[in-house]
N, C-alpha and C. Protein backbone atom coordinates (compact mmCIF):
# COMPACT_ATOMS: atom_id res chain seq x y z
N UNK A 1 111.88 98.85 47.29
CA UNK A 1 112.45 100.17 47.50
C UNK A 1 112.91 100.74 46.15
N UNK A 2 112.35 102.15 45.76
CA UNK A 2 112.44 102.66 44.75
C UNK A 2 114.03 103.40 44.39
N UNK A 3 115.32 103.37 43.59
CA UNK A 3 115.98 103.79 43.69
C UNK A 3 116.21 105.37 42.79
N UNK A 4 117.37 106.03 43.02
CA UNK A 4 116.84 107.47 42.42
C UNK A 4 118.16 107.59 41.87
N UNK A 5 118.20 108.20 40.24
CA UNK A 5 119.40 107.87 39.75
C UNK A 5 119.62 110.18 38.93
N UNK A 6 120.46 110.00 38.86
CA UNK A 6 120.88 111.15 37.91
C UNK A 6 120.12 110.83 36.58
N UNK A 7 119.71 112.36 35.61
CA UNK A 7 119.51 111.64 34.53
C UNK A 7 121.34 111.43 33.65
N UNK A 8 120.93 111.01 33.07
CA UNK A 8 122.79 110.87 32.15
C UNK A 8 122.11 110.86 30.40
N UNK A 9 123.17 111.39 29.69
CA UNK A 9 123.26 111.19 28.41
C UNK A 9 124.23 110.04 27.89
N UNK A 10 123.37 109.15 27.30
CA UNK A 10 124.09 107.90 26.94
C UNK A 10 124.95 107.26 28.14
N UNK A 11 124.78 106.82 29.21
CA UNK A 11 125.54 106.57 30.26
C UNK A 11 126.32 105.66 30.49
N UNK A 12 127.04 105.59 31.99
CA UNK A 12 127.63 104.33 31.38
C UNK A 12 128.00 103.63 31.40
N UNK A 13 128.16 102.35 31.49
CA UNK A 13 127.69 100.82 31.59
C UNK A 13 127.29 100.19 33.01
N UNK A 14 128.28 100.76 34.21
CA UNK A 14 128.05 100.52 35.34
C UNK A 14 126.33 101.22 35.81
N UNK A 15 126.38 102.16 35.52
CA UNK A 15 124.85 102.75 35.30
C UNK A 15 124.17 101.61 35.27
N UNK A 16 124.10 101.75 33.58
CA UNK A 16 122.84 100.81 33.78
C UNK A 16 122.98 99.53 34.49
N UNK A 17 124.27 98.97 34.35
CA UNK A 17 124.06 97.50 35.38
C UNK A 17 123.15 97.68 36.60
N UNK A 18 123.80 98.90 37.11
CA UNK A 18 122.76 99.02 38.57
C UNK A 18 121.33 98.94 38.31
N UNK A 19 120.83 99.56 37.07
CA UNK A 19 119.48 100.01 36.69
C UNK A 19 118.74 98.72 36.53
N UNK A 20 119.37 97.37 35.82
CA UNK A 20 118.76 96.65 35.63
C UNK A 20 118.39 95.38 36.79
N UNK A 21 119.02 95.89 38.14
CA UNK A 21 118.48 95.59 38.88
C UNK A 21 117.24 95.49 39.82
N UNK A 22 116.70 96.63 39.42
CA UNK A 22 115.41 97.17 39.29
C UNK A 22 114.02 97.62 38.70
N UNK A 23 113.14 97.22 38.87
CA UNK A 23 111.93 97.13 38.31
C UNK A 23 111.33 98.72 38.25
N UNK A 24 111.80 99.47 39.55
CA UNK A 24 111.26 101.13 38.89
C UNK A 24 112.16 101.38 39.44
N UNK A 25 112.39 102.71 38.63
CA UNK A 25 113.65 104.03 39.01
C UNK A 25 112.82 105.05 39.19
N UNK A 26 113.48 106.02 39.99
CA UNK A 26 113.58 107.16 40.11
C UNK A 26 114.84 108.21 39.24
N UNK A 27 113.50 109.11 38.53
CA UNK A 27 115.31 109.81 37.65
C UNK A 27 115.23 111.53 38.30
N UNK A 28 116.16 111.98 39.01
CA UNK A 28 116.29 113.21 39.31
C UNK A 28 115.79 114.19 38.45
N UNK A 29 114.54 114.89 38.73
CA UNK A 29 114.67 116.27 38.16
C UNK A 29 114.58 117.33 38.76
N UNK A 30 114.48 117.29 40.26
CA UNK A 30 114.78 119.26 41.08
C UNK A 30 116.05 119.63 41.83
N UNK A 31 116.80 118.74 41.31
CA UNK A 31 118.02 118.94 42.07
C UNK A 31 118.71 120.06 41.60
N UNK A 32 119.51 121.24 42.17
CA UNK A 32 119.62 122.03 40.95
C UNK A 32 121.17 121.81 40.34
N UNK A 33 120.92 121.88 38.64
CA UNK A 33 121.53 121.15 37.50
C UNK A 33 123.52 121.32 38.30
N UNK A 34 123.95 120.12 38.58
CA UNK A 34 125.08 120.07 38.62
C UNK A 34 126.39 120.38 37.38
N UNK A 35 127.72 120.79 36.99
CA UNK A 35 128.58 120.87 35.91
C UNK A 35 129.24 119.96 35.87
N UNK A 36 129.77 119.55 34.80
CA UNK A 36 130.82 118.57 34.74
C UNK A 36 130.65 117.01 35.19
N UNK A 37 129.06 116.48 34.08
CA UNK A 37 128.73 115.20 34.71
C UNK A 37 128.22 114.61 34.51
N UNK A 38 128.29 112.95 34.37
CA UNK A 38 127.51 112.59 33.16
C UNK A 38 125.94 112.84 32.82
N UNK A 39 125.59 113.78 33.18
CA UNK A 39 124.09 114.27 32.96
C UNK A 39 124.08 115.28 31.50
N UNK A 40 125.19 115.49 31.07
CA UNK A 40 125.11 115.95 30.02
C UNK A 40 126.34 115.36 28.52
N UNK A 41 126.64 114.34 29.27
CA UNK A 41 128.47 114.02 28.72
C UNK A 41 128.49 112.70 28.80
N UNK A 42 128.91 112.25 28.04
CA UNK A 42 129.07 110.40 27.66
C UNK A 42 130.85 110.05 27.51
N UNK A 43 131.29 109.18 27.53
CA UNK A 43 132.46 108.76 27.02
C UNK A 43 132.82 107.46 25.99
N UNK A 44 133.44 107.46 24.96
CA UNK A 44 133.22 106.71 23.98
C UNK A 44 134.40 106.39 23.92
N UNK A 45 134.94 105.13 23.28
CA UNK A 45 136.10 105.06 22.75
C UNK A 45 136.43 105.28 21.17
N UNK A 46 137.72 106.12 20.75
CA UNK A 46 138.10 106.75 19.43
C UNK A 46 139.28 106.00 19.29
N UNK A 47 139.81 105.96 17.74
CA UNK A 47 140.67 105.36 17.54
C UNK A 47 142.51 106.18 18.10
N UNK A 48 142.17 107.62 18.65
CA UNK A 48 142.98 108.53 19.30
C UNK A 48 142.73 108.32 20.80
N UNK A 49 141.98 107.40 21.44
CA UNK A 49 141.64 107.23 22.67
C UNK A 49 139.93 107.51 23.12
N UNK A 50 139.86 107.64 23.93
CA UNK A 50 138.89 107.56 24.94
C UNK A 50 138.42 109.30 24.64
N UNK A 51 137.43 109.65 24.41
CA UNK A 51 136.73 110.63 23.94
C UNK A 51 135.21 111.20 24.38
N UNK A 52 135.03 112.47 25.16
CA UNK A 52 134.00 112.68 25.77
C UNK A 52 133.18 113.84 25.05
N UNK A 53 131.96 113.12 24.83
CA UNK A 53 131.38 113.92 24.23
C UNK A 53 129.96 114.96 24.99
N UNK A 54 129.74 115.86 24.82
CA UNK A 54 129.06 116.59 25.82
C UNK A 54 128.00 117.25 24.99
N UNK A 55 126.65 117.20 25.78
CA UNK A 55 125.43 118.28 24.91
C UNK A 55 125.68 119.44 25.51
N UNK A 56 125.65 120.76 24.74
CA UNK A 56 125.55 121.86 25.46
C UNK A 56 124.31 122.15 25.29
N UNK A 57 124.23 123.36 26.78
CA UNK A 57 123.19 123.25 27.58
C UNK A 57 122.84 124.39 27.88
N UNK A 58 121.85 125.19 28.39
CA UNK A 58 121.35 126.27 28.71
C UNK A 58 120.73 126.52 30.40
N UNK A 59 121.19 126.78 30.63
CA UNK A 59 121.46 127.26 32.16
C UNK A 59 121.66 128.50 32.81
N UNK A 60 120.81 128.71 34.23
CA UNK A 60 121.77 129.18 34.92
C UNK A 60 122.28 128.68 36.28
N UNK A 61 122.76 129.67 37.32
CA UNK A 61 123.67 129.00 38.70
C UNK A 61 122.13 128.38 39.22
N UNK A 62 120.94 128.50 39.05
CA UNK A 62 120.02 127.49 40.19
C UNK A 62 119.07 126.57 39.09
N UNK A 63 119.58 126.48 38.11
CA UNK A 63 118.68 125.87 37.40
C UNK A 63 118.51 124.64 37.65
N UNK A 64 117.22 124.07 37.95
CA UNK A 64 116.79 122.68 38.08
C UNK A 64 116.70 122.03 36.90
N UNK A 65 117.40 121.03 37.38
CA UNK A 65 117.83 119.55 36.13
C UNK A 65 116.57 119.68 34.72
N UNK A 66 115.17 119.88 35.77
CA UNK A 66 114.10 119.64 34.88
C UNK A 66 114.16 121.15 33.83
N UNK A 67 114.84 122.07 33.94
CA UNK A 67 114.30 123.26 33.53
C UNK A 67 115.72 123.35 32.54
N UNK A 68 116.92 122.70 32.50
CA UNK A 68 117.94 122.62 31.70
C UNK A 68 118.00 122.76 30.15
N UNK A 69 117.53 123.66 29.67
CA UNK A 69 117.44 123.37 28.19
C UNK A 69 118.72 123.43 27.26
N UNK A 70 118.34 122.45 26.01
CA UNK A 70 119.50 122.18 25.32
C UNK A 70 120.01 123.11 24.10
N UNK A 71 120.84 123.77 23.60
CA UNK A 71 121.71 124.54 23.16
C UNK A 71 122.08 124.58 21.69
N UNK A 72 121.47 124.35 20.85
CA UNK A 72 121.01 123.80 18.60
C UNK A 72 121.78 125.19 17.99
N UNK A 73 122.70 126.01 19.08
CA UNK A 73 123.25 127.23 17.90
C UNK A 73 124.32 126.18 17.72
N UNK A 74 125.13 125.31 18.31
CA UNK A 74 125.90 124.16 17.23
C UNK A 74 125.13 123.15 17.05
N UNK A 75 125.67 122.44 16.14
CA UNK A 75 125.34 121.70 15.53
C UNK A 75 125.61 119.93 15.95
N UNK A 76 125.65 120.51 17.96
CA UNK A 76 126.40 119.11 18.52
C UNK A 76 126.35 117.93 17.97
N UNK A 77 124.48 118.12 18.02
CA UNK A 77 123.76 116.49 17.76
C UNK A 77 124.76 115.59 16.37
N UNK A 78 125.14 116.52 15.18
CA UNK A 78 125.37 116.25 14.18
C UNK A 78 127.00 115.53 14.61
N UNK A 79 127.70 116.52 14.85
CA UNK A 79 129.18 116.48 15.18
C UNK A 79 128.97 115.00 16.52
N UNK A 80 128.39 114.78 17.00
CA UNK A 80 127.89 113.50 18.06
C UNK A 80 128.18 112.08 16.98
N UNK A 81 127.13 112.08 16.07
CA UNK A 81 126.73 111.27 15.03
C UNK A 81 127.49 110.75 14.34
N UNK A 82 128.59 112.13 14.15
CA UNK A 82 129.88 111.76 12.99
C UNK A 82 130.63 110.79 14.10
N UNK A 83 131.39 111.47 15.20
CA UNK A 83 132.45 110.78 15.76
C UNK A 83 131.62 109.57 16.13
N UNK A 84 130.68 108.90 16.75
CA UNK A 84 130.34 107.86 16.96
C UNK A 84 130.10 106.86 15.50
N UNK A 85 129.94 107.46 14.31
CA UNK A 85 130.22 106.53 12.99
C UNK A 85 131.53 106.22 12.91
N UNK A 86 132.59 107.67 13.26
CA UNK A 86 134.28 107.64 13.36
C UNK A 86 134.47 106.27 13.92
N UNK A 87 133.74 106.06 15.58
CA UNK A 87 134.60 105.34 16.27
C UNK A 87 134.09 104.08 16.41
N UNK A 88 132.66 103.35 15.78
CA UNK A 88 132.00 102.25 15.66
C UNK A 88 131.72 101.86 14.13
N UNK A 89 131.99 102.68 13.36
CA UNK A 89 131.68 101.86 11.80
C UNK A 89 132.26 100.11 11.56
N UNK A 90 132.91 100.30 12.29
CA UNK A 90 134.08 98.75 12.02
C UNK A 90 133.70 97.65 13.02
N UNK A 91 132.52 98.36 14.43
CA UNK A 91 132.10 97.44 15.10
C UNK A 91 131.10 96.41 14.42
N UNK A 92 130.48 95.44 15.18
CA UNK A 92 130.05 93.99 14.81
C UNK A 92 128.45 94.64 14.54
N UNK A 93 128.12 95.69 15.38
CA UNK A 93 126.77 96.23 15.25
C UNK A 93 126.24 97.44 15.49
N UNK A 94 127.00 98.23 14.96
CA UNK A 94 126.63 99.48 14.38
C UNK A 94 125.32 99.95 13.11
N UNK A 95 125.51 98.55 12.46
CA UNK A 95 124.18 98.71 11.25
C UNK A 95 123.21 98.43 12.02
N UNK A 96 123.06 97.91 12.70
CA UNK A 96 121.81 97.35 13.58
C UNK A 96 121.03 98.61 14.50
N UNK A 97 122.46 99.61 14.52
CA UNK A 97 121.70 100.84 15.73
C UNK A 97 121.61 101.95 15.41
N UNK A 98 122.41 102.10 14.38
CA UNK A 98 122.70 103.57 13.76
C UNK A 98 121.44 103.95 13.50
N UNK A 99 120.76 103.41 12.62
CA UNK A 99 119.19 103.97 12.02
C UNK A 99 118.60 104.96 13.53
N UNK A 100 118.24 103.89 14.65
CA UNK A 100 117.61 104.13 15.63
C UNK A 100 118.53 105.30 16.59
N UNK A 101 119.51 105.61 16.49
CA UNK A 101 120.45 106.73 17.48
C UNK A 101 120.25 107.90 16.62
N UNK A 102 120.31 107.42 14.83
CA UNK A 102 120.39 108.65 14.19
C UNK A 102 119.26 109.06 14.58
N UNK A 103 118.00 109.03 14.30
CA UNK A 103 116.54 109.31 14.72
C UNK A 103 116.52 109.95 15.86
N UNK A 104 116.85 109.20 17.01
CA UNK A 104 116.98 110.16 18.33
C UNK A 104 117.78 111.20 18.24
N UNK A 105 119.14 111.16 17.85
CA UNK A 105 119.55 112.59 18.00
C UNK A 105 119.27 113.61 17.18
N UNK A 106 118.88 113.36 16.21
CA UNK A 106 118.29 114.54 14.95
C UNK A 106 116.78 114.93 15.32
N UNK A 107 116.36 114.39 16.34
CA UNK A 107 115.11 115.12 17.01
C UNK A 107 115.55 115.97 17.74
N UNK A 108 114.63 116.64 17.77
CA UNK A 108 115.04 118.09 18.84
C UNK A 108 114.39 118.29 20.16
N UNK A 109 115.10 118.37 21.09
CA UNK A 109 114.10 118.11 22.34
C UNK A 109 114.48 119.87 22.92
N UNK A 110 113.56 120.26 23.52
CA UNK A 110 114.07 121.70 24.20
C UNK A 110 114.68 121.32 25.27
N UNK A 111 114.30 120.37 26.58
CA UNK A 111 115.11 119.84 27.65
C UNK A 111 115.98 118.53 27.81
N UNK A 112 117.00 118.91 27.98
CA UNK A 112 117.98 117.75 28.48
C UNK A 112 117.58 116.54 28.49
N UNK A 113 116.33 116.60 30.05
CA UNK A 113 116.01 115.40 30.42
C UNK A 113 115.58 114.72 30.00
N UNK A 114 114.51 115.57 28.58
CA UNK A 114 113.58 114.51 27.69
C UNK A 114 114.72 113.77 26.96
N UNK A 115 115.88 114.36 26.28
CA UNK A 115 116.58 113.83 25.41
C UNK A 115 116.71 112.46 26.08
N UNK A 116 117.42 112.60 27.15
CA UNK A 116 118.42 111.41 27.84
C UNK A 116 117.31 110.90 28.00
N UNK A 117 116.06 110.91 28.52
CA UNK A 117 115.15 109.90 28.64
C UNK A 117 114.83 109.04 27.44
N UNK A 118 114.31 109.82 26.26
CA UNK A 118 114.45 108.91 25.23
C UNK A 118 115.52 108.13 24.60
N UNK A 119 116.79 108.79 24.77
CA UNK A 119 117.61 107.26 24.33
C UNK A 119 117.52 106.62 25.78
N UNK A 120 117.43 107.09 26.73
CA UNK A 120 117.00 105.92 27.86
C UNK A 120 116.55 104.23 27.94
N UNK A 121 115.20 104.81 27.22
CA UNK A 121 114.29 103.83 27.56
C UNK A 121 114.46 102.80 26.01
N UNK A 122 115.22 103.86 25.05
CA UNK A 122 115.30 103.37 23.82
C UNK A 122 117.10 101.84 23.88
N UNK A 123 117.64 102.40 24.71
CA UNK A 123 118.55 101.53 25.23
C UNK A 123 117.89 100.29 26.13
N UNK A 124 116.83 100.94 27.33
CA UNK A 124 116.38 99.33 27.98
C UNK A 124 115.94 98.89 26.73
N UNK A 125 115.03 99.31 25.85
CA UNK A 125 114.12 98.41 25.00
C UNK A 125 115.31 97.18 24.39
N UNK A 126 116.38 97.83 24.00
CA UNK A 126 117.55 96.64 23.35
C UNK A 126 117.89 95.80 24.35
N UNK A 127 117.72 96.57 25.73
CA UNK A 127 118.08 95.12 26.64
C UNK A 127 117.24 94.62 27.07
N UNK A 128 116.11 94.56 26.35
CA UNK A 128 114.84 93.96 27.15
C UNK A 128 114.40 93.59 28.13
N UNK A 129 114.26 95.10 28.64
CA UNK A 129 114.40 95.62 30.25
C UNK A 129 112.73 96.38 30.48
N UNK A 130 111.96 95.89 30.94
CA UNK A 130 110.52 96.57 31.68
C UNK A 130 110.57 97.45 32.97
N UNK A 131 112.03 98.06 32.99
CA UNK A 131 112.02 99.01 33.90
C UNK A 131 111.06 100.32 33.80
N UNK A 132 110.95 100.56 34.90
CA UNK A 132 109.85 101.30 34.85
C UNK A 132 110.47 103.03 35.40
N UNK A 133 110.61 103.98 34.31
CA UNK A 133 111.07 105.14 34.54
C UNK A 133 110.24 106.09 35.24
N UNK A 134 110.36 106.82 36.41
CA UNK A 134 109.57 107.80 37.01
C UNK A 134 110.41 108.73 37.07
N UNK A 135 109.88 110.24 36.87
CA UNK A 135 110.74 110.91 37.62
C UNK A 135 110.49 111.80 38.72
N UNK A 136 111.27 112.55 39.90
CA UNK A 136 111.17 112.96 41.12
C UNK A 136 109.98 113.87 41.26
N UNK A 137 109.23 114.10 42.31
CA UNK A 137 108.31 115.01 41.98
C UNK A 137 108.70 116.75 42.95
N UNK A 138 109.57 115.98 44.02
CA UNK A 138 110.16 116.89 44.70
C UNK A 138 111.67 116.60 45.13
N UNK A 139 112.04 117.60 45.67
CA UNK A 139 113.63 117.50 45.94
C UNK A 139 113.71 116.95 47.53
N UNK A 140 114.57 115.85 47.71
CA UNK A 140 114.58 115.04 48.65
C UNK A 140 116.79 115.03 49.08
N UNK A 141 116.72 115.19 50.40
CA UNK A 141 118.44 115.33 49.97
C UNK A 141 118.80 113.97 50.34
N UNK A 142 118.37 113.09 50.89
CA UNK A 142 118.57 111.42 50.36
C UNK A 142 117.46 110.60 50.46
N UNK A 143 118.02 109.82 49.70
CA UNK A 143 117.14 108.69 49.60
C UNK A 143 117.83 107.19 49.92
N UNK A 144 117.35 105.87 50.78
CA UNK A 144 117.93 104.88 51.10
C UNK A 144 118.49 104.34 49.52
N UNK A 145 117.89 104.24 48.46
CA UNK A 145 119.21 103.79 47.43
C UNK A 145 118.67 105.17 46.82
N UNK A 146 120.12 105.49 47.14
CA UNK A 146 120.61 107.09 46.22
C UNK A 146 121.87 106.48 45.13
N UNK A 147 121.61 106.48 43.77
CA UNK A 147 122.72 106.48 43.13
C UNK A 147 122.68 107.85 42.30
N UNK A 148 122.33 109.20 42.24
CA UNK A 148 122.38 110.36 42.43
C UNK A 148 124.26 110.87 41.62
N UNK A 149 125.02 110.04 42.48
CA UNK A 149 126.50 110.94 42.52
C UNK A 149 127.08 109.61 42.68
N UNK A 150 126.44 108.41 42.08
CA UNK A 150 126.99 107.27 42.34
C UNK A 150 127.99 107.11 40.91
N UNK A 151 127.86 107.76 40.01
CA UNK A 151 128.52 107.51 38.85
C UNK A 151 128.63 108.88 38.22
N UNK A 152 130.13 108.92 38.11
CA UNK A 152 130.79 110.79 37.75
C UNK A 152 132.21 110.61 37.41
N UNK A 153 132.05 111.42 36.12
CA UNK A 153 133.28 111.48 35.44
C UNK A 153 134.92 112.20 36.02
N UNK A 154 134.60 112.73 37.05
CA UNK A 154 135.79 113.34 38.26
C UNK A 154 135.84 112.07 39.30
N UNK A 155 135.02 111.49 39.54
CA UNK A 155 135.37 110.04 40.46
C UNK A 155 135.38 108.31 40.13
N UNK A 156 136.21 108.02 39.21
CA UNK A 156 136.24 106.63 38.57
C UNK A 156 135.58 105.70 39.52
N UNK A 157 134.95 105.04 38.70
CA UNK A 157 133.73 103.94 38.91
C UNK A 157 134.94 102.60 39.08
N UNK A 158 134.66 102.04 40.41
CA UNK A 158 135.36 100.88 40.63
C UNK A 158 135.20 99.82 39.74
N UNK A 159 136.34 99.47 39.17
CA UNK A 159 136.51 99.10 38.13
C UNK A 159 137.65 97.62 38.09
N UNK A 160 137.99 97.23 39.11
CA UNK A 160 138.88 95.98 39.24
C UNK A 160 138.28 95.14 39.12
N UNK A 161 139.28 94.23 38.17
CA UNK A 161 138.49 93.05 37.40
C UNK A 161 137.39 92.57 36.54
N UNK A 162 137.37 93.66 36.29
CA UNK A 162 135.73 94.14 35.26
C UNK A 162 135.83 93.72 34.07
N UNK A 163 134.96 92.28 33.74
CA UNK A 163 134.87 91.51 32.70
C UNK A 163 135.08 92.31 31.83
N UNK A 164 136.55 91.95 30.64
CA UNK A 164 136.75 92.63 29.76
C UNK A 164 135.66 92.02 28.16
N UNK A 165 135.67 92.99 27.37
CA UNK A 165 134.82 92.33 26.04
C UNK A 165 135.78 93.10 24.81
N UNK A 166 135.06 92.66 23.60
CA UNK A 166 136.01 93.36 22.69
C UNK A 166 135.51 94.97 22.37
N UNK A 167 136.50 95.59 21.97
CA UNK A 167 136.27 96.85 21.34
C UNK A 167 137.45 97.30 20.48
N UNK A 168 136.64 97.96 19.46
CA UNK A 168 136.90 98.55 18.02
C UNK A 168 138.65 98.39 18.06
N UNK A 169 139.14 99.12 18.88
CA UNK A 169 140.49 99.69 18.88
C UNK A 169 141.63 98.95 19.66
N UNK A 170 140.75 97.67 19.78
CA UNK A 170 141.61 96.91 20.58
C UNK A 170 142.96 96.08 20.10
N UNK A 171 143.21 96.28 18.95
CA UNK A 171 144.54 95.53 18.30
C UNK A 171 145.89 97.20 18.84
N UNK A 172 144.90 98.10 19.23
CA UNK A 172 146.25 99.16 19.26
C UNK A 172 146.23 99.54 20.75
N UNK A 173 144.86 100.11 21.72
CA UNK A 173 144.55 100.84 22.48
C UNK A 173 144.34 99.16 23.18
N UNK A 174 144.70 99.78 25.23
CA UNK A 174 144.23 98.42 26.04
C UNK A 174 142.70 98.75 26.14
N UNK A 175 141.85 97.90 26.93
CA UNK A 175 140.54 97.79 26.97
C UNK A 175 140.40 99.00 27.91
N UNK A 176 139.27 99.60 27.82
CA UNK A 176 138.88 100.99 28.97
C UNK A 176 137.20 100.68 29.37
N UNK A 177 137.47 100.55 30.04
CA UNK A 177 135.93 99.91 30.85
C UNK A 177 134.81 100.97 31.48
N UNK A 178 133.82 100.79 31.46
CA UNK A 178 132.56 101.52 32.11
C UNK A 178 133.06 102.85 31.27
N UNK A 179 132.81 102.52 29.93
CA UNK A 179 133.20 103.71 28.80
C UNK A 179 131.17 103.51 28.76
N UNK A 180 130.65 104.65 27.69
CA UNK A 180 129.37 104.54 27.55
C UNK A 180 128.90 103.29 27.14
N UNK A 181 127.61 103.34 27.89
CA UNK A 181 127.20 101.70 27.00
C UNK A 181 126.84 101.58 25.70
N UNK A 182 126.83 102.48 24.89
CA UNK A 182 127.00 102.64 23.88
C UNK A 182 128.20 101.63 23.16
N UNK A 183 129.05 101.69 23.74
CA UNK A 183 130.26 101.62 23.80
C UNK A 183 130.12 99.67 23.52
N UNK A 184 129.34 99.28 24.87
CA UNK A 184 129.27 98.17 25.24
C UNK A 184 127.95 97.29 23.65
N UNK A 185 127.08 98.07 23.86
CA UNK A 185 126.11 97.81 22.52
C UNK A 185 126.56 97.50 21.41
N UNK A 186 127.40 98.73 20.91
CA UNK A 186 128.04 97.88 19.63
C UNK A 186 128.90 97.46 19.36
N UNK A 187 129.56 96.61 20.43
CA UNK A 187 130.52 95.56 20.11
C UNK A 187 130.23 94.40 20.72
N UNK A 188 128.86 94.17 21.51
CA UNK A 188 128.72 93.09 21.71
C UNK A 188 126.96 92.81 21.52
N UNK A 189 126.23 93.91 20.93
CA UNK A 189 125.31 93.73 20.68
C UNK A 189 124.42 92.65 21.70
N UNK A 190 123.08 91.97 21.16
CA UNK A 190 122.35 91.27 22.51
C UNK A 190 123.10 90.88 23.47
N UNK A 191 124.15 90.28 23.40
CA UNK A 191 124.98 89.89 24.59
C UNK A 191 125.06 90.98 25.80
N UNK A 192 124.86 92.06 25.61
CA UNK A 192 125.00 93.12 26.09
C UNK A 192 124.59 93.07 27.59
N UNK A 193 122.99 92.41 27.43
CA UNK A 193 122.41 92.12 28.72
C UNK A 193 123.28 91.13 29.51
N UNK A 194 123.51 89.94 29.08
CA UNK A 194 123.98 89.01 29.97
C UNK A 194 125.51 89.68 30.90
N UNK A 195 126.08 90.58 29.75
CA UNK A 195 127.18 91.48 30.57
C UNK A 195 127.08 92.06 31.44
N UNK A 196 125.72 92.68 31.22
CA UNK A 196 125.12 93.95 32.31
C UNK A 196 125.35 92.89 33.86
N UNK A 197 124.65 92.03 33.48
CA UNK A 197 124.16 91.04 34.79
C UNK A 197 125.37 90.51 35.62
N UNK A 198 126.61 90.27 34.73
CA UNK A 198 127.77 89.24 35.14
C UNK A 198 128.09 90.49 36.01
N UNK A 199 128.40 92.10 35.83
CA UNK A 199 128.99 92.65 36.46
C UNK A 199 129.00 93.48 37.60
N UNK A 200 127.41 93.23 38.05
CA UNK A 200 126.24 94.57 38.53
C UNK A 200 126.49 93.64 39.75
């Protein structure tokens, strides 16, 4: 059974745990484009806290996910790049990823979905994951595994007891969990997978 997920930008961690349970996904594209969610917005940890960073986007009230285009009169991608050097330079493996994130975000994609797809698949590749990405061909209002609205920044992701790991800011700030996996990547680098697995 094929499951059907939101697309997300840089998503996050509980995400993908679910994802790597599965051999093909389904990634939403006719749903029309929801606000305020991780389909356009990641969360990172900063040495000022917990920090959400968002692509702006081009829209209107019925625009389908697939038709969402992305927004280059700022200069997000750049201002993205900085605070994530801000808030991982001091992690264990940041040299290892930076090359490959800088690349993706300094490309220019006209739609959303392509973006998030390519660091997508560019994230399984580090977890050496053969998931297999499809996306929707029509709009369906459920599906038997719908994770769709399963993960959203207005409804915290159950989170008790959730194997803690290290991060950057942890001699000042407590641990903050199912932050982007980003988040999870460069501070624990390959291990990353075996985390995915302990918690999914």
């Amino acid at each position: 059974m094929t499951p059907v997920f939101s697309t997300a930008y840089l998503p996050p961690i509980a995400y993908v745990a679910t994802m790597l349970q599965h051999a093909e996904l389904l990634i939403e594209t006719k749903e029309t484009f929801p606000k305020q969610t991780y389909r356009n917005r990641t969360e990172i940890m900063t040495a000022g806290g917990v920090r959400t960073l968002s692509v702006p986007v081009i829209r209107n009230n019925h625009s389908r996910t697939e038709e969402v285009g992305i927004d280059y009169k700022e200069r997000w991608n750049i201002i993205h790049l900085r605070t994530l050097a801000a808030a991982y330079s001091a992690s264990p493996y940041y040299l290892y990823y930076k090359d490959d994130l800088e690349a993706l975000l300094t490309q220019r994609y006209d739609k959303l979905i392509d973006l998030n797809e390519a660091l997508l698949k560019w994230i399984l590749r580090l977890l050496k994951c053969d998931c297999q990405l499809l996306r929707t061909g029509d709009y369906q209002k459920e599906y038997e595994l719908d994770f769709r609205n399963t993960f959203s920044p207005k409804v915290p992701y159950p989170t008790e007891g959730q194997e803690k790991y290290y991060q950057v800011f942890s001699d000042r700030l407590p641990f903050t969990p199912n932050l982007s996996i980003i988040d999870l990547l460069m501070n624990v680098g390959p291990e990353a997978k075996d985390y995915l697995k302990r918690i999914a």
